[in-house]
Protein backbone atom coordinates (compact mmCIF):
# COMPACT_ATOMS: atom_id res chain seq x y z
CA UNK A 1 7.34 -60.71 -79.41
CA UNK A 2 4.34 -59.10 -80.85
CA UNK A 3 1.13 -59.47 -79.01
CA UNK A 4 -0.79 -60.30 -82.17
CA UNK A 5 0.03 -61.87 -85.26
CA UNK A 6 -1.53 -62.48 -88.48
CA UNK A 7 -4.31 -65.12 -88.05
CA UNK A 8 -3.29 -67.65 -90.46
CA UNK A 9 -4.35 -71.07 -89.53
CA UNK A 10 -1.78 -73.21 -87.18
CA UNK A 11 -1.30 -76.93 -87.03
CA UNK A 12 -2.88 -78.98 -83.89
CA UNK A 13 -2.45 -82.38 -83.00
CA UNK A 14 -6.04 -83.92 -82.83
CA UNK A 15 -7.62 -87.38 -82.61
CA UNK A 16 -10.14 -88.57 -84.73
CA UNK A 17 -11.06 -91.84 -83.88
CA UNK A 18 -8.84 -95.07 -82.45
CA UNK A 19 -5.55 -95.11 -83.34
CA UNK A 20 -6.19 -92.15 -85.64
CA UNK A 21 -3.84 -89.17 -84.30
CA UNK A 22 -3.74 -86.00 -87.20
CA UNK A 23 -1.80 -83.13 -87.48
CA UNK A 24 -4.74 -80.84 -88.76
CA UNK A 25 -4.62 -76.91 -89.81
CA UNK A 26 -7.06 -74.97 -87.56
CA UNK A 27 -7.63 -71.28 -86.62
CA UNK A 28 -5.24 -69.94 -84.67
CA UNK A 29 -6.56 -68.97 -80.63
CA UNK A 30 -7.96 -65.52 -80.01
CA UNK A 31 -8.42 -64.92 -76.33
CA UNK A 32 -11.38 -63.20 -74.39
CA UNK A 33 -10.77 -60.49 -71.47
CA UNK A 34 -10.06 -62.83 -69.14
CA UNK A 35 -7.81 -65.51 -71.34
CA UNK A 36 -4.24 -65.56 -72.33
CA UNK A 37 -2.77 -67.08 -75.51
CA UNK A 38 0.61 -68.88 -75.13
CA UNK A 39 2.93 -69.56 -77.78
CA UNK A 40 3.73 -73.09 -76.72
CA UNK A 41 7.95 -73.75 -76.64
CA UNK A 42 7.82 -77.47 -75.09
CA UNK A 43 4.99 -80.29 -74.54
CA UNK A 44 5.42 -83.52 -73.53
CA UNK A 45 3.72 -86.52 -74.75
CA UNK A 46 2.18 -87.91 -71.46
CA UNK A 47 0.51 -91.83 -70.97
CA UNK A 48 -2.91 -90.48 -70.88
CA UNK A 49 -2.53 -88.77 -74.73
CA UNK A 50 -1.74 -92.53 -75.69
CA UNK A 51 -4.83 -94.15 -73.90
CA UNK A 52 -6.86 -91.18 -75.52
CA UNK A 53 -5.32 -92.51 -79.27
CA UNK A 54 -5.84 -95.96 -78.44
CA UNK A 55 -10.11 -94.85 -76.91
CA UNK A 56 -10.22 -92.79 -79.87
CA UNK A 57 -10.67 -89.59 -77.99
CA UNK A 58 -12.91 -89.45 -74.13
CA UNK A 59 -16.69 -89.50 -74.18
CA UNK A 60 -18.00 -85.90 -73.77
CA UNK A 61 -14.83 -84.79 -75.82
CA UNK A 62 -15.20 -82.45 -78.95
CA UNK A 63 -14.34 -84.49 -81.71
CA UNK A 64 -11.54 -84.35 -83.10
CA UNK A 65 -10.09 -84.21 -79.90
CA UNK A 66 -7.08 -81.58 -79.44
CA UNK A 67 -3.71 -83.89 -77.30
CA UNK A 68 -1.29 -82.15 -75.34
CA UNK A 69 -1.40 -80.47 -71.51
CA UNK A 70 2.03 -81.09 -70.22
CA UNK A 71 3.82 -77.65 -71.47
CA UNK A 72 5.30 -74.22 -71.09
CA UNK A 73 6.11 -71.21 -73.69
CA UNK A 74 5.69 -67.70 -73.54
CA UNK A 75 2.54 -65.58 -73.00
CA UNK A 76 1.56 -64.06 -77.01
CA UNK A 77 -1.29 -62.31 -75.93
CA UNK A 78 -3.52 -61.08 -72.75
CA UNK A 79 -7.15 -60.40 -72.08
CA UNK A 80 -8.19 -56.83 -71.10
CA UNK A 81 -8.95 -57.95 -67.75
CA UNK A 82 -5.58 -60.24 -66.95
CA UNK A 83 -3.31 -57.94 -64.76
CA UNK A 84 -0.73 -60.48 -63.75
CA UNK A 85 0.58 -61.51 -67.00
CA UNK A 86 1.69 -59.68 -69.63
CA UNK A 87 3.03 -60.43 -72.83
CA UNK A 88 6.73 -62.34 -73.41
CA UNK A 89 6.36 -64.02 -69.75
CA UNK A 90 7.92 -67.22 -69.53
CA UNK A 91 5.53 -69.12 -68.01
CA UNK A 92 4.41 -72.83 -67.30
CA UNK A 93 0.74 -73.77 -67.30
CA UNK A 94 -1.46 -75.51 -65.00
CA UNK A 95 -4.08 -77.80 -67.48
CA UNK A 96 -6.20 -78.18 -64.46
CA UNK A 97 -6.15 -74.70 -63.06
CA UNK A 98 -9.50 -73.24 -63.49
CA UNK A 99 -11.14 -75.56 -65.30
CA UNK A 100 -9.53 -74.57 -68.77
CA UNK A 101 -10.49 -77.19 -70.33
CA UNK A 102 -6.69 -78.44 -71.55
CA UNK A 103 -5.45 -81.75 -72.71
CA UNK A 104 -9.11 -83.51 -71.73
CA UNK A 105 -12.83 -82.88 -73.33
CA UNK A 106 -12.69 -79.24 -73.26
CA UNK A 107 -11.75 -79.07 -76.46
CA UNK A 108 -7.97 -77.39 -76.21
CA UNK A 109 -4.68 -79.09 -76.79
CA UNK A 110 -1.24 -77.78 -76.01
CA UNK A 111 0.33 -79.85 -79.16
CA UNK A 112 0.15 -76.62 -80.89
CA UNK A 113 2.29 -73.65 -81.77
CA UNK A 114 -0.70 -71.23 -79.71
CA UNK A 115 -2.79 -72.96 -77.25
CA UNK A 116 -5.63 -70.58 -75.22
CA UNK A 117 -5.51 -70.40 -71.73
CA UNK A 118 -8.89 -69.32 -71.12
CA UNK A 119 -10.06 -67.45 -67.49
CA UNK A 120 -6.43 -66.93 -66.72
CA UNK A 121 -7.25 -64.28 -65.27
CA UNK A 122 -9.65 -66.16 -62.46
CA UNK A 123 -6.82 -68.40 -60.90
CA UNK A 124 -3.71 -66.87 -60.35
CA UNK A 125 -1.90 -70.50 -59.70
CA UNK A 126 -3.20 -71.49 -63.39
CA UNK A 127 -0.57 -69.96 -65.27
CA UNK A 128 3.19 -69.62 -63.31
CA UNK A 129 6.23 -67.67 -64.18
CA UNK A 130 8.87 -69.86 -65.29
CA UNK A 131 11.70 -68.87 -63.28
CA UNK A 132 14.48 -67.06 -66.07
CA UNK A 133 17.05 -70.42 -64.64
CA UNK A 134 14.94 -72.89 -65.99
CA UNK A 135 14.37 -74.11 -69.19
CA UNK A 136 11.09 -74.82 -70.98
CA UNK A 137 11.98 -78.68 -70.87
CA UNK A 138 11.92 -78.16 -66.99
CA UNK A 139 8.27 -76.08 -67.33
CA UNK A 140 6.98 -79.24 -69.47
CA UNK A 141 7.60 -81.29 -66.88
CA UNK A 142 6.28 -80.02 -64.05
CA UNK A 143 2.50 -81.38 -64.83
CA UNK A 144 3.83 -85.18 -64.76
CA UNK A 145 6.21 -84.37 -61.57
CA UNK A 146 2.97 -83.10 -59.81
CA UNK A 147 1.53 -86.27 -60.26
CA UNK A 148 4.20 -88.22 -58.49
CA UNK A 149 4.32 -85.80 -55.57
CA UNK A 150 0.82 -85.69 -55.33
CA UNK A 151 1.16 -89.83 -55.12
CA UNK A 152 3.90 -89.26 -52.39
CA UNK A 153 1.64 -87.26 -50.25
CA UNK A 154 -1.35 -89.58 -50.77
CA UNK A 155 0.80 -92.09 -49.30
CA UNK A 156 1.44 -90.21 -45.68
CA UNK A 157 5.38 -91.74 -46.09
CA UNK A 158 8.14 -90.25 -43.21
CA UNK A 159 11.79 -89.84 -43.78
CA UNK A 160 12.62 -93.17 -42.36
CA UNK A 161 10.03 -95.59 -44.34
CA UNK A 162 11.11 -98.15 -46.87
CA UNK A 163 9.12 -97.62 -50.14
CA UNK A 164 8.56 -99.54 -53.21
CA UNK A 165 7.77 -98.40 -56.64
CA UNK A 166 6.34 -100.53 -59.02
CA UNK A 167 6.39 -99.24 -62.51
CA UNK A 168 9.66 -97.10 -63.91
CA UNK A 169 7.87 -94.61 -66.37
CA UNK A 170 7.35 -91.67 -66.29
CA UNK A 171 5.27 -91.83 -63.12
CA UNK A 172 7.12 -94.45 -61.55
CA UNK A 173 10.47 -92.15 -61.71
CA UNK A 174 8.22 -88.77 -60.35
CA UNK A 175 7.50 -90.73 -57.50
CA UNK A 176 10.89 -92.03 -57.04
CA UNK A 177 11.84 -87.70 -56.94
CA UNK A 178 9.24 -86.81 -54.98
CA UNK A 179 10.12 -89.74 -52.10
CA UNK A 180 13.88 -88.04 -52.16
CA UNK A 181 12.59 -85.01 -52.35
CA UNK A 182 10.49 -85.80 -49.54
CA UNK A 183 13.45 -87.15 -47.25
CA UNK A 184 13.35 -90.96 -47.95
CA UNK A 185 16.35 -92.63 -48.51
CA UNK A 186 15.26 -96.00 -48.54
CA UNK A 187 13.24 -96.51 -52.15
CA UNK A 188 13.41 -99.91 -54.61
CA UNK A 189 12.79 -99.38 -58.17
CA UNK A 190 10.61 -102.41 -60.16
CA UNK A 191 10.34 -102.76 -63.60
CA UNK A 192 11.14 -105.26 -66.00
CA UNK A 193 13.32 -102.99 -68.95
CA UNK A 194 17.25 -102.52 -68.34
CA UNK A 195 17.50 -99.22 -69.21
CA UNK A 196 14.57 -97.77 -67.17
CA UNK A 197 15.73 -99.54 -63.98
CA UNK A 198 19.43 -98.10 -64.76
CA UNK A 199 17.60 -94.74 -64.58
CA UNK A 200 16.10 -95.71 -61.31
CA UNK A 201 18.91 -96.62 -60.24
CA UNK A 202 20.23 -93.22 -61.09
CA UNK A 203 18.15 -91.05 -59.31
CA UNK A 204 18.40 -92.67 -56.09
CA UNK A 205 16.57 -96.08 -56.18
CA UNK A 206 17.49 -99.58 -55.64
CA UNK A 207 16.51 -101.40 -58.85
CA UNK A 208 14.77 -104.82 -58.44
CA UNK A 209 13.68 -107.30 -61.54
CA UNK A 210 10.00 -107.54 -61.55
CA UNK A 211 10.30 -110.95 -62.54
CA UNK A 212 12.78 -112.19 -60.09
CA UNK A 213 11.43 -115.57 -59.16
CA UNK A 214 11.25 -114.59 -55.28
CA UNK A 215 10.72 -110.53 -55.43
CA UNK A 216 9.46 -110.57 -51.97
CA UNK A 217 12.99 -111.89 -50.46
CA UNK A 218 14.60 -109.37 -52.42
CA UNK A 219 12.66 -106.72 -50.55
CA UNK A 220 13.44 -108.32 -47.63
CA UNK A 221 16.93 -108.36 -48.25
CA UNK A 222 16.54 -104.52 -48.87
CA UNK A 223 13.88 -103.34 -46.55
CA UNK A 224 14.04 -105.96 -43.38
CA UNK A 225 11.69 -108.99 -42.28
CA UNK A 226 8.36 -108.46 -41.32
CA UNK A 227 5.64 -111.44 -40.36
CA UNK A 228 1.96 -111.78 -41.78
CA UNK A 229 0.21 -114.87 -39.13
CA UNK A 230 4.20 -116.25 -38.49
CA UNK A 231 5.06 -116.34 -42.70
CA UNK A 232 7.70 -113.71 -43.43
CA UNK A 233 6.96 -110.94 -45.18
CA UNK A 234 9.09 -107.63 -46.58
CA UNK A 235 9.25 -104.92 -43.79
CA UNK A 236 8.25 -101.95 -46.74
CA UNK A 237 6.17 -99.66 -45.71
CA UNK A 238 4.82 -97.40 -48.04
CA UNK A 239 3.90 -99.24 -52.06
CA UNK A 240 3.04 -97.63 -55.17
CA UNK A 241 1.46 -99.01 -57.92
CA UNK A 242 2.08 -97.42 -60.99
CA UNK A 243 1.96 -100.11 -63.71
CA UNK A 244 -1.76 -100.34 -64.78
CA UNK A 245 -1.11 -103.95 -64.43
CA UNK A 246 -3.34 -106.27 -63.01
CA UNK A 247 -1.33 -109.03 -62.30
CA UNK A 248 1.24 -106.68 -60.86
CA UNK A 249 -0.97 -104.78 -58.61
CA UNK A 250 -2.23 -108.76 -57.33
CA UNK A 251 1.19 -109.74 -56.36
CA UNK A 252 1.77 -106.95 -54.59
CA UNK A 253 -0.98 -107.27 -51.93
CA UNK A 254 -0.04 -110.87 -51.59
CA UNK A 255 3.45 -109.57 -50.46
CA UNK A 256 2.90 -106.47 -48.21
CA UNK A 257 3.60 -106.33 -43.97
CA UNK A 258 0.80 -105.61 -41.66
CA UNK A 259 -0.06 -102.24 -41.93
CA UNK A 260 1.28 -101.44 -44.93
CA UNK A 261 0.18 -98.38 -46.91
CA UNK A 262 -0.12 -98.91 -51.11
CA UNK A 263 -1.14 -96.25 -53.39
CA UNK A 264 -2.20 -96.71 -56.65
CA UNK A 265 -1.24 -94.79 -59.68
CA UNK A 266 -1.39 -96.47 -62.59
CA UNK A 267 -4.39 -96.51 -64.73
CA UNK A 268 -6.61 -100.00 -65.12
CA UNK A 269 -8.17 -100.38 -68.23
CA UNK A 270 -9.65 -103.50 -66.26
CA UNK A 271 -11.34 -104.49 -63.54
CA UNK A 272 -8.84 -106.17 -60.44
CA UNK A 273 -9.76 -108.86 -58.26
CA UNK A 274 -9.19 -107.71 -54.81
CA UNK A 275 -9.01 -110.62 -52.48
CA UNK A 276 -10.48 -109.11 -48.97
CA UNK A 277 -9.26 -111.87 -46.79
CA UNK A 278 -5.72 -110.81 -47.51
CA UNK A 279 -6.52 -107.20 -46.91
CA UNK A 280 -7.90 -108.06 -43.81
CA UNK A 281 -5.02 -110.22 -42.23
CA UNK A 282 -2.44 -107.97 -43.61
CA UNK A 283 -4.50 -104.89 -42.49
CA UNK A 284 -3.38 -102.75 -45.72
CA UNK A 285 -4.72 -99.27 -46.40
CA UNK A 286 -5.66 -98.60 -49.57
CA UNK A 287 -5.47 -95.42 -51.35
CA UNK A 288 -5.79 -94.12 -54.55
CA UNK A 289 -3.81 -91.00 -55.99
CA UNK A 290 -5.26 -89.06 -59.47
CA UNK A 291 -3.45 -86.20 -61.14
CA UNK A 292 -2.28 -83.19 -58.51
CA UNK A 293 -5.01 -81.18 -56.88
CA UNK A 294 -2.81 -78.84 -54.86
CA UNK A 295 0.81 -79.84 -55.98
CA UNK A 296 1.56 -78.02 -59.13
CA UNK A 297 3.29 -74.73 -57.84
CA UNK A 298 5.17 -77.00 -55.15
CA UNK A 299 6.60 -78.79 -57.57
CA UNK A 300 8.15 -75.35 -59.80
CA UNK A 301 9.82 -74.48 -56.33
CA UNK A 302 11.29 -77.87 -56.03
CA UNK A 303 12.48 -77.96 -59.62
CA UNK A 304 14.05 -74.54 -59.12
CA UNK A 305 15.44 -74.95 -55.61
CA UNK A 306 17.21 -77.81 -57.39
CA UNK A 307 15.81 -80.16 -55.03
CA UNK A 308 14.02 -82.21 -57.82
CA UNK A 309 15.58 -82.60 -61.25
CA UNK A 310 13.29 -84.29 -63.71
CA UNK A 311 16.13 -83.48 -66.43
CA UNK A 312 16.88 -87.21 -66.36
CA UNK A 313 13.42 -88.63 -67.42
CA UNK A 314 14.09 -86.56 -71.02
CA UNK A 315 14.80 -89.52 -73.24
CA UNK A 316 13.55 -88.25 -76.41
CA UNK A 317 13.09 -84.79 -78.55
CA UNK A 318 11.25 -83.74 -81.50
CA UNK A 319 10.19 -81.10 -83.40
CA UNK A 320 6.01 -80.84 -83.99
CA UNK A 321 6.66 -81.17 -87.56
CA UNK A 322 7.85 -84.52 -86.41
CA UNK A 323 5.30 -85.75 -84.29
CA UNK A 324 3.88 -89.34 -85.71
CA UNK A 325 7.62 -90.30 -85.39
CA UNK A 326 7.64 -88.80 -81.49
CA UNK A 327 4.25 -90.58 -80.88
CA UNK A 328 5.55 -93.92 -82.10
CA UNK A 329 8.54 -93.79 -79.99
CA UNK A 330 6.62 -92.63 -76.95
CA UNK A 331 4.47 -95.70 -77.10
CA UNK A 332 7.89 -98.01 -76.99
CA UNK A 333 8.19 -98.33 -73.65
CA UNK A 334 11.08 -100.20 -73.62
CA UNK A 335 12.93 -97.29 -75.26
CA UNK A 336 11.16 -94.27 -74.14
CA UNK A 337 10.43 -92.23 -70.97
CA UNK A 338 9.87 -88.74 -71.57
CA UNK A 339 9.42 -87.58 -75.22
CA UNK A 340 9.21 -83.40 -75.41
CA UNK A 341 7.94 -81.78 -78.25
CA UNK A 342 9.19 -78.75 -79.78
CA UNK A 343 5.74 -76.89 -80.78
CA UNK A 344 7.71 -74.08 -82.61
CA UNK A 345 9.87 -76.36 -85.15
């Protein structure tokens, strides 16, 4: 691969306003001595590019707004002053390493055939080499596999604790890998589509109906009896939230043991009622888990120790050219998990 190429404009995936998502012709990314350019192979289309769609971009955000941060590809060109890259790496990016500014309001987007990677050259953790056994798909999908781990060691779970995920997304199905990953055995799966909870099911859940009319006996059933002031309660230790539902998240704290531990994941676009009476009888500890401040290079070992294989959560693949069709089927969520993006076709 040549380290430069003509400059002629390249397309970008931008939002302009709610619900407005363009493919738009822009200049093509020059990097500074301490940036890299990377000709972007795969980028997935994560929950978070949808919310930005439906917000019409994030406050503080250049306008349009460039999508895209969950991606790998091959390093195109390197600052005078970046000594650990060089050009035709294989490599996976970090979008919060550094600060670059990727996927959020600094104004760079990875849905793109050349994305800049700028002060590479200041965080050696920012941009990885992708191992030459894995595949791009398995770079793009390190960012959302962070997230769940990160969620998994927010929690404090041990081998032997019962754990509950609510949600089967993409998120939902990291954290179910990262609990095995992590040594637990005993995991339930809750969702409401077929086909997600028969992927939960595959990679080493128990799936569970979210609108079974008792879901608390079914975790009892699964995870043992526990008692809240003499009324039985499921034994589970360790619950994740990962919906963005409000209801959901409710129902859960109604249902947990004494001392439980529940994380939450998903986003809420609205405010939740927490009822502190409850929280106080059942003793819960709360925690909250955002994006993956120390998890990303983790994660790449896992992936290419083989002891995490995201391969499953790939539902869906399209070419950039292709992308209003990708972005509609990554908002069905009863059809779609993981759409990737090929940024080179």
């Amino acid at each position: 691969m040549s380290a430069h190429r003509d400059r002629e404009p390249v397309p970008q995936v931008r939002v302009h306003g709610v619900d407005d998502v363009r493919v738009d012709r822009v200049d093509a990314p020059r990097p500074g001595p301490r940036d890299v350019v990377v000709e972007v192979a795969q980028c997935g289309i994560c929950g978070t590019d949808l919310s930005y769609v439906a917000m019409g971009g994030l406050p503080g955000a250049p306008s349009p707004m460039p999508l895209g941060h969950e991606f790998a590809g091959v390093v195109a060109e390197v600052g005078g002053e970046v000594r650990h890259l060089a050009v035709g790496d294989r490599v996976v990016v970090n979008p919060e390493g550094n600060a670059n500014g990727i996927g959020g309001v600094g104004g760079v987007g990875a849905f793109t055939p050349r994305v800049l990677v700028r002060g590479a050259a200041d965080d050696a953790d920012a941009v990885l080499r992708l191992p030459d056994h894995l595949s791009f798909e398995h770079g793009a999908l390190v960012e959302p596999m962070s997230v769940g781990l990160h969620a998994v060691h927010q929690s404090k779970v041990r081998p032997g604790d019962a754990a509950v995920v609510f949600g089967a997304g993409t998120i939902g199905l990291a954290i179910v890998l990262g609990l095995r990953a992590s040594g637990v055995e005993r995991i339930a799966s809750v969702d409401l589509a077929p086909e997600r909870l028969a992927l939960a099911e595959r990679l080493g859940a128990v799936p569970v109906r979210g609108d079974a009319p008792d879901l608390a006996a079914r975790l009892r059933e699964l995870h043992g009896d526990a008692s809240v002031m003499g009324a039985p309660a499921p034994a589970t230790d360790v619950w994740f939230e990962a919906t963005g539902a409000g209801p959901v998240f409710e129902r859960m704290l109604r249902m947990t043991r004494v001392g439980a531990r529940i994380v939450v994941v998903g986003v809420h676009k609205a405010p939740v009622r927490l009822d502190l009476v409850n929280m106080l009888i059942r003793e819960q500890e709360i925690v909250a888990s955002i994006a993956y401040p120390r998890e990303f290079p983790e994660v790449l070992g896992l992936i290419a120790s083989g002891a995490l294989d995201p391969m499953p959560l790939v539902t869906h693949r399209f070419g950039l050219s292709q992308f209003d069709e990708a972005f509609a089927t990554a908002r069905d969520a009863s059809r779609a998990v993981k759409v990737l993006v090929d940024c080179q076709r």
